[in-house]
Protein backbone atom coordinates (compact mmCIF):
# COMPACT_ATOMS: atom_id res chain seq x y z
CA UNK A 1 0.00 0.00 0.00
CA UNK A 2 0.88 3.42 -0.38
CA UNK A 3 2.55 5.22 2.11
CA UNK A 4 1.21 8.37 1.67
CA UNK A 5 -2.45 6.61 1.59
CA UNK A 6 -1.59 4.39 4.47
CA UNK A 7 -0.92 7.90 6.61
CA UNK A 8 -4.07 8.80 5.62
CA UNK A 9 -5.89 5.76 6.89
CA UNK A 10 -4.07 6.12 10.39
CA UNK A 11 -4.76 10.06 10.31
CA UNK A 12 -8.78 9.29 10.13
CA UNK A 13 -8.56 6.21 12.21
CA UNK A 14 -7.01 8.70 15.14
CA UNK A 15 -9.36 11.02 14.47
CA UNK A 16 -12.75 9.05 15.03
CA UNK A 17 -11.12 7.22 18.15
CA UNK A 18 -9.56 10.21 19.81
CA UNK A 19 -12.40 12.16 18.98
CA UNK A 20 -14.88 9.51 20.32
CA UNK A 21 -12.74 10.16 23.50
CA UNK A 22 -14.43 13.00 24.91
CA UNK A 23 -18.00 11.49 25.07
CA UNK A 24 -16.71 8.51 26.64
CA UNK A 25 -14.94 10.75 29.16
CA UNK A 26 -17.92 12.31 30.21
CA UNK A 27 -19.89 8.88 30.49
CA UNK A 28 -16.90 7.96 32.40
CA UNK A 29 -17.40 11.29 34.70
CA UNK A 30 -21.43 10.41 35.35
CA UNK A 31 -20.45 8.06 38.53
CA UNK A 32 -16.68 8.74 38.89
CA UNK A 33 -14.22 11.49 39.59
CA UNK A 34 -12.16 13.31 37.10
CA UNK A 35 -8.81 11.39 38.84
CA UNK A 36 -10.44 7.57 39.04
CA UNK A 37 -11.57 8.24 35.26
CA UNK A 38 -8.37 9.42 34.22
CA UNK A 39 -6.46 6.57 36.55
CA UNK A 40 -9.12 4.07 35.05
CA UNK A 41 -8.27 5.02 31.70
CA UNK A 42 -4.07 4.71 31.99
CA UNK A 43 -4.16 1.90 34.05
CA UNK A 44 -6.36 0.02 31.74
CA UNK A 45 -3.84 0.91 28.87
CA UNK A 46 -0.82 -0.25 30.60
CA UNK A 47 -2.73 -3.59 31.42
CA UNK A 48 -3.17 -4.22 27.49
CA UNK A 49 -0.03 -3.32 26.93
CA UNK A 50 1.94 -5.72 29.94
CA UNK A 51 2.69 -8.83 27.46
CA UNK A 52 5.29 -5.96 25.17
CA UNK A 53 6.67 -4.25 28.11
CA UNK A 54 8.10 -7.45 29.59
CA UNK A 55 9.60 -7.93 26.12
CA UNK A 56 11.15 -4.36 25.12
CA UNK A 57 12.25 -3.25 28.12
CA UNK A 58 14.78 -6.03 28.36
CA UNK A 59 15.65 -4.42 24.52
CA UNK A 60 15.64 -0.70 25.54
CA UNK A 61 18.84 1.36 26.31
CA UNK A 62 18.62 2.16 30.12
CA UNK A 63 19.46 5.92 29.41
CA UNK A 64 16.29 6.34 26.79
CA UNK A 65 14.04 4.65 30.04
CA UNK A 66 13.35 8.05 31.63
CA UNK A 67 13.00 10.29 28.17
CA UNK A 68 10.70 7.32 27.00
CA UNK A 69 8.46 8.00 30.51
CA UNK A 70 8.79 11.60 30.26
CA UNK A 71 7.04 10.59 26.79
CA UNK A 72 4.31 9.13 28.75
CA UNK A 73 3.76 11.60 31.25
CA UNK A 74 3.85 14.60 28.29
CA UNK A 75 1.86 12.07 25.85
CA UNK A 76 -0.65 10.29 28.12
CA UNK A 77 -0.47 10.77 31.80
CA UNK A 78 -0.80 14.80 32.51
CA UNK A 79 -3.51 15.18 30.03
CA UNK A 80 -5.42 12.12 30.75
CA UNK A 81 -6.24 14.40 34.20
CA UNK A 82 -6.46 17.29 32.98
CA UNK A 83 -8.83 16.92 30.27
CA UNK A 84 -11.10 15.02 32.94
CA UNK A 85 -10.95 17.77 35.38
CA UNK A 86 -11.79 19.82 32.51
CA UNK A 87 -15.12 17.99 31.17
CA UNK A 88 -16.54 18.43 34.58
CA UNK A 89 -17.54 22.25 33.45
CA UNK A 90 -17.18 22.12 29.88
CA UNK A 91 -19.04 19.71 27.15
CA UNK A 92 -16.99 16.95 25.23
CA UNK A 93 -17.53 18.63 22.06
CA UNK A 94 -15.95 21.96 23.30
CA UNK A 95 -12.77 19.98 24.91
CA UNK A 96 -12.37 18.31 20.92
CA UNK A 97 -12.43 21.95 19.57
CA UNK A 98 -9.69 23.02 22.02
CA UNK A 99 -7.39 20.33 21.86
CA UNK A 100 -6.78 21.30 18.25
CA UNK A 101 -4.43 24.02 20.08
CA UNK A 102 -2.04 20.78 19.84
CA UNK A 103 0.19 21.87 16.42
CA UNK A 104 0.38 25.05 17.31
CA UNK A 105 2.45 24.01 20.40
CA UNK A 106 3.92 20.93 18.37
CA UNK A 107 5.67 23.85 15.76
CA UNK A 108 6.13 25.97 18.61
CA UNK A 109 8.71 23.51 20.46
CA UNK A 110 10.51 22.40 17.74
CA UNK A 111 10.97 25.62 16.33
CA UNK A 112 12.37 26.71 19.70
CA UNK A 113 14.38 23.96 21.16
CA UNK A 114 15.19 21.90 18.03
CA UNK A 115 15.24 24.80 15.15
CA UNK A 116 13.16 22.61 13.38
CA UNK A 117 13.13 24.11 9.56
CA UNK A 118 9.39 25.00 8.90
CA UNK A 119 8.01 25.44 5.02
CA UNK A 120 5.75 28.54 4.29
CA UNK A 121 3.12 26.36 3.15
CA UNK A 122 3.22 24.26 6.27
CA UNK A 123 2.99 27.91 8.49
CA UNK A 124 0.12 28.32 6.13
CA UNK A 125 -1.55 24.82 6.77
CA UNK A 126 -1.51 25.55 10.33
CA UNK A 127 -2.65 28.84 9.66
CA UNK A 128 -5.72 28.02 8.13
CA UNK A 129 -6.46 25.37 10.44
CA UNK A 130 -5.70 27.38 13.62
CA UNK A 131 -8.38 30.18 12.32
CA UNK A 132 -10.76 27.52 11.54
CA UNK A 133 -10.42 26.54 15.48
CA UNK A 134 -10.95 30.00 16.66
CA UNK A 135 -14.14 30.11 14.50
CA UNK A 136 -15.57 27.08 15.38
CA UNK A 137 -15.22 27.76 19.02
CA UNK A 138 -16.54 31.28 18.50
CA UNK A 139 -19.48 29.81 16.58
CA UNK A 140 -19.90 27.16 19.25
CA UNK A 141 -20.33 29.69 21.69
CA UNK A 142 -19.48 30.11 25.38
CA UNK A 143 -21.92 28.92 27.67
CA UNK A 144 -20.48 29.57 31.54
CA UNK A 145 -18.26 31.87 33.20
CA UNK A 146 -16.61 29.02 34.26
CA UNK A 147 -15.67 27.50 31.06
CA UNK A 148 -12.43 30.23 30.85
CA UNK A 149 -11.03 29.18 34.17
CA UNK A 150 -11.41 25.15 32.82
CA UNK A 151 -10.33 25.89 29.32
CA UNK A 152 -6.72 26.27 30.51
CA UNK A 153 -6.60 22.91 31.85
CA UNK A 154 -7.50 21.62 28.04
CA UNK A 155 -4.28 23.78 26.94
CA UNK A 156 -2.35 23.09 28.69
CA UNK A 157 -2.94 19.38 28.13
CA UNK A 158 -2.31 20.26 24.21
CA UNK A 159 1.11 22.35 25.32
CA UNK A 160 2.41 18.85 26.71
CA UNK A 161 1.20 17.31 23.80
CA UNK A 162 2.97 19.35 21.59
CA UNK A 163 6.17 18.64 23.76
CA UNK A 164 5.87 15.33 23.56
CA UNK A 165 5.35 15.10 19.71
CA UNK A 166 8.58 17.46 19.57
CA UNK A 167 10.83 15.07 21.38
CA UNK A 168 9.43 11.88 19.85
CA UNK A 169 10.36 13.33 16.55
CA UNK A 170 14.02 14.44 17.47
CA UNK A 171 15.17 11.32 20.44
CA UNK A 172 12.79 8.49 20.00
CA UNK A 173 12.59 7.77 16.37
CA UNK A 174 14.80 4.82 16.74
CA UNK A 175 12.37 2.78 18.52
CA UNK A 176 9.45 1.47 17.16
CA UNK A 177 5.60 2.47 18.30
CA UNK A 178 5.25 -0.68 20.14
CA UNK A 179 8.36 -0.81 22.07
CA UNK A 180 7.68 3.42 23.13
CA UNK A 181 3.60 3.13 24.21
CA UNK A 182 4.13 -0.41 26.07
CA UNK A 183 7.14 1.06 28.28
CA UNK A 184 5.41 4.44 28.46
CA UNK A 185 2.28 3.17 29.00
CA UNK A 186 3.48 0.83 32.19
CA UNK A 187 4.77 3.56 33.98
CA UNK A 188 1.72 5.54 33.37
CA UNK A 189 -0.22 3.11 35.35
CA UNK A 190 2.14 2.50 37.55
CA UNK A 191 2.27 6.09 38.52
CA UNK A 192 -1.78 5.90 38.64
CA UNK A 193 -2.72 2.86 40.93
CA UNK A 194 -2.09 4.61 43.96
CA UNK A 195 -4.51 7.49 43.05
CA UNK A 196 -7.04 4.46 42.49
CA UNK A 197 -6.55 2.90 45.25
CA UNK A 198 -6.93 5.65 47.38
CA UNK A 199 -10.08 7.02 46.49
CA UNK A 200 -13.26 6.02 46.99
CA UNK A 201 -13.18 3.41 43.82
CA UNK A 202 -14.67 0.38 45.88
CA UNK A 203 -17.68 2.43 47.48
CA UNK A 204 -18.67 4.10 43.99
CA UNK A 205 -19.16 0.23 42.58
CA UNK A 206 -21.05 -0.62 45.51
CA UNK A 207 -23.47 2.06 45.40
CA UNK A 208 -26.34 2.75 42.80
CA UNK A 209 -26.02 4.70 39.90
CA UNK A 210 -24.72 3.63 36.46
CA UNK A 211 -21.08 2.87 37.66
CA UNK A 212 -20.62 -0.13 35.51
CA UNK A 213 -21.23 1.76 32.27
CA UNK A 214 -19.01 4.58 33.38
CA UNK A 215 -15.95 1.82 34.58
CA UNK A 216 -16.97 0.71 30.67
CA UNK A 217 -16.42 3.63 28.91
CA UNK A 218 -13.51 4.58 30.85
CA UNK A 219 -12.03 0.61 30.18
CA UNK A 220 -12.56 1.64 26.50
CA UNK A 221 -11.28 4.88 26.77
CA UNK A 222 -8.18 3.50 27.77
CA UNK A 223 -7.57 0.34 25.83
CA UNK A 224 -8.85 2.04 22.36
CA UNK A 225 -8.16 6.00 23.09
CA UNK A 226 -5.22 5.66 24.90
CA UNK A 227 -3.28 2.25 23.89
CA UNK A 228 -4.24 1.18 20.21
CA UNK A 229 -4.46 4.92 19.63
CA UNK A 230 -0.92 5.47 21.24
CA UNK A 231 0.48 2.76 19.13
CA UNK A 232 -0.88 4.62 16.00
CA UNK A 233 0.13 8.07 16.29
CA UNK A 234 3.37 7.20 17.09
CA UNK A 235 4.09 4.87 13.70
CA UNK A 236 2.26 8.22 11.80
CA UNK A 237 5.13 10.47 13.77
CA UNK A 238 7.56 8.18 12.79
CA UNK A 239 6.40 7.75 9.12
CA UNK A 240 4.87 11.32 8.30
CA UNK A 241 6.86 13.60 10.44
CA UNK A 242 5.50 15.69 13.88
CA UNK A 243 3.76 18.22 12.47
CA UNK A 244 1.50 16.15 10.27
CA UNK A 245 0.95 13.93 13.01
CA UNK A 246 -0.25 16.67 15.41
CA UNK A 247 -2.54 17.56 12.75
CA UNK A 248 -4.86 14.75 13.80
CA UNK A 249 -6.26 17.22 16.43
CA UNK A 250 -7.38 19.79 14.24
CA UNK A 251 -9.73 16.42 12.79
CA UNK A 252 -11.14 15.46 16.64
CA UNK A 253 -13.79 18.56 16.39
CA UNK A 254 -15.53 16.58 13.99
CA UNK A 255 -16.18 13.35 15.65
CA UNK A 256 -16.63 15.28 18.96
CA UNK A 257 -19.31 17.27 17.56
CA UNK A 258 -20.35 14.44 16.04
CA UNK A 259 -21.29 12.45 19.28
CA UNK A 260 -22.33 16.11 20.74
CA UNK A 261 -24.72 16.01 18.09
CA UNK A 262 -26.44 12.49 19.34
CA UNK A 263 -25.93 13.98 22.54
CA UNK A 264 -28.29 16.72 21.60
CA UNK A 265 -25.86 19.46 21.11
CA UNK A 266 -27.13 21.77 18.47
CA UNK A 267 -24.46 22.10 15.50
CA UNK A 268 -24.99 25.00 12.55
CA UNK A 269 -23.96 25.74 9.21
CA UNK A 270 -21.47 27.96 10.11
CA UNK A 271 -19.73 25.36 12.31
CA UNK A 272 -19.82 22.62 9.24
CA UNK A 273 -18.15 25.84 7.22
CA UNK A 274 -15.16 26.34 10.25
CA UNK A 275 -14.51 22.52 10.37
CA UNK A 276 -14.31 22.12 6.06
CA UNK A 277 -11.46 25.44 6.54
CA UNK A 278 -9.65 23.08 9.65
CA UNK A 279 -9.65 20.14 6.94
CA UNK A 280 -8.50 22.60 4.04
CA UNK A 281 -5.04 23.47 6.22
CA UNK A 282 -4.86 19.73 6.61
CA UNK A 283 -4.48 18.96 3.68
CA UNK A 284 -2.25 21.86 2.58
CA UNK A 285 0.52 20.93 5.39
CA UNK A 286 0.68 17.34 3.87
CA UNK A 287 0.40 17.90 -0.04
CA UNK A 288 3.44 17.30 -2.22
């Protein structure tokens, strides 16, 4: 197959399961807290994942360990939290328009600590796609006060995103996608037991609500939006270069508006308009 088409396929496969990952979120959020979702969510990953770890790590260079799990914290672990705490005020559909803030951090880093060398029709790309952003949020509207204070938290999950794409591109291309998310991915959920296991995880499943659909979503949120998902965007880093990687984010509004929409969030013309401009600067950063 095609490389070029192949890219493709992984770019729209990203998009519809990392878009699909701020509705499950929020199902997630109906009987837990934004930590035991986001804890949920990493350790179920790393779980998946165990069979590879046991195998690479034995393979991996002991002084690429801790840049591989600053990886995960950049890549996986902050923003899992972050974008929970988030969708507690704001809707999932709102949280896919912001994350698209991701390439302009990824170009931001690696034009500042790597001097990465940046094409004008790239700048343009990202260009067009950022001012598609801005007017699909605008046109999405702001609903609470509140939603400025918990915006931040969604970028500054997309700034560590953006730093993590940056140094995957410039000290991890070596390794392959498997080898990278099951070592990252282990430490992750490591690091996120303890916040399990010190909540109130057991009473939650022993009280009423819906908490086995929300330990569900959160399960799939992790194996599918966090560990397939992982696997992916690193092979597309690897084979299409950072900044057409981090473009998959400016494709998540879609999907999450999407689901918003069965959710029975109102979408308008003017929105479809903003997200066929995000798609245009898409495609400009990755034509010949």
């Amino acid at each position: 197959m095609d490389q070029r088409l192949l890219n493709w396929g992984i770019f729209l496969l990203l998009c519809l399961t990392w878009g699909s990952s701020f509705i499950l979120m929020k199902l997630g959020l109906e009987s837990f807290s934004p930590y035991q979702v986001a804890s949920l969510r990493l350790i179920s990953a790393g779980l998946i994942l165990l069979p590879f770890f046991f195998k690479f790590i034995r393979q991996t260079p002991r002084a690429k360990v801790p840049v591989i799990i600053l990886s995960g914290l950049l890549g996986n672990g902050i923003p899992a939290f972050l974008f929970c705490i988030a969708e507690t005020k704001i809707d999932s559909s709102l949280a896919g328009m912001l994350n698209s803030f991701t390439p302009v951090f990824a170009l931001l880093f690696s034009l500042l600590l790597f001097r990465t060398q940046v094409g004008k029709r790239q700048l343009a790309g990202l260009a067009i796609g950022f001012v598609g952003v801005i007017c699909l949020f605008l046109a999405k509207g702001i609903q609470t006060n509140a939603y400025w204070y918990y915006g931040f938290f969604v970028i500054l999950a997309t700034a560590c995103y953006g730093l993590n794409i940056a140094i995957v591109h410039h000290y991890l291309k070596g390794y392959t996608s498997l080898q990278l998310v099951s070592i990252s991915l282990f430490f992750m959920a490591l690091f996120s037991l303890p916040v399990l296991l010190f909540s109130n995880f057991r009473e939650v499943m022993a009280g009423g609500g819906r908490p086995w659909v929300s330990l569900g979503a959160a399960m799939v949120l992790g194996i599918m939006g966090t560990g397939m998902a992982s696997l992916l965007f690193y092979k597309l880093i690897r084979s299409a270069g950072a900044i057409f990687a981090s473009m998959v984010t400016y494709g998540l509004p879609v999907v999450a508006i999407g689901w918003g929409l069965l959710a029975g969030e109102q979408v308008n013309a003017w929105q479809v308009l903003c997200l066929l401009v995000i798609m245009g600067g898409v495609y400009l950063v990755n034509r010949k």
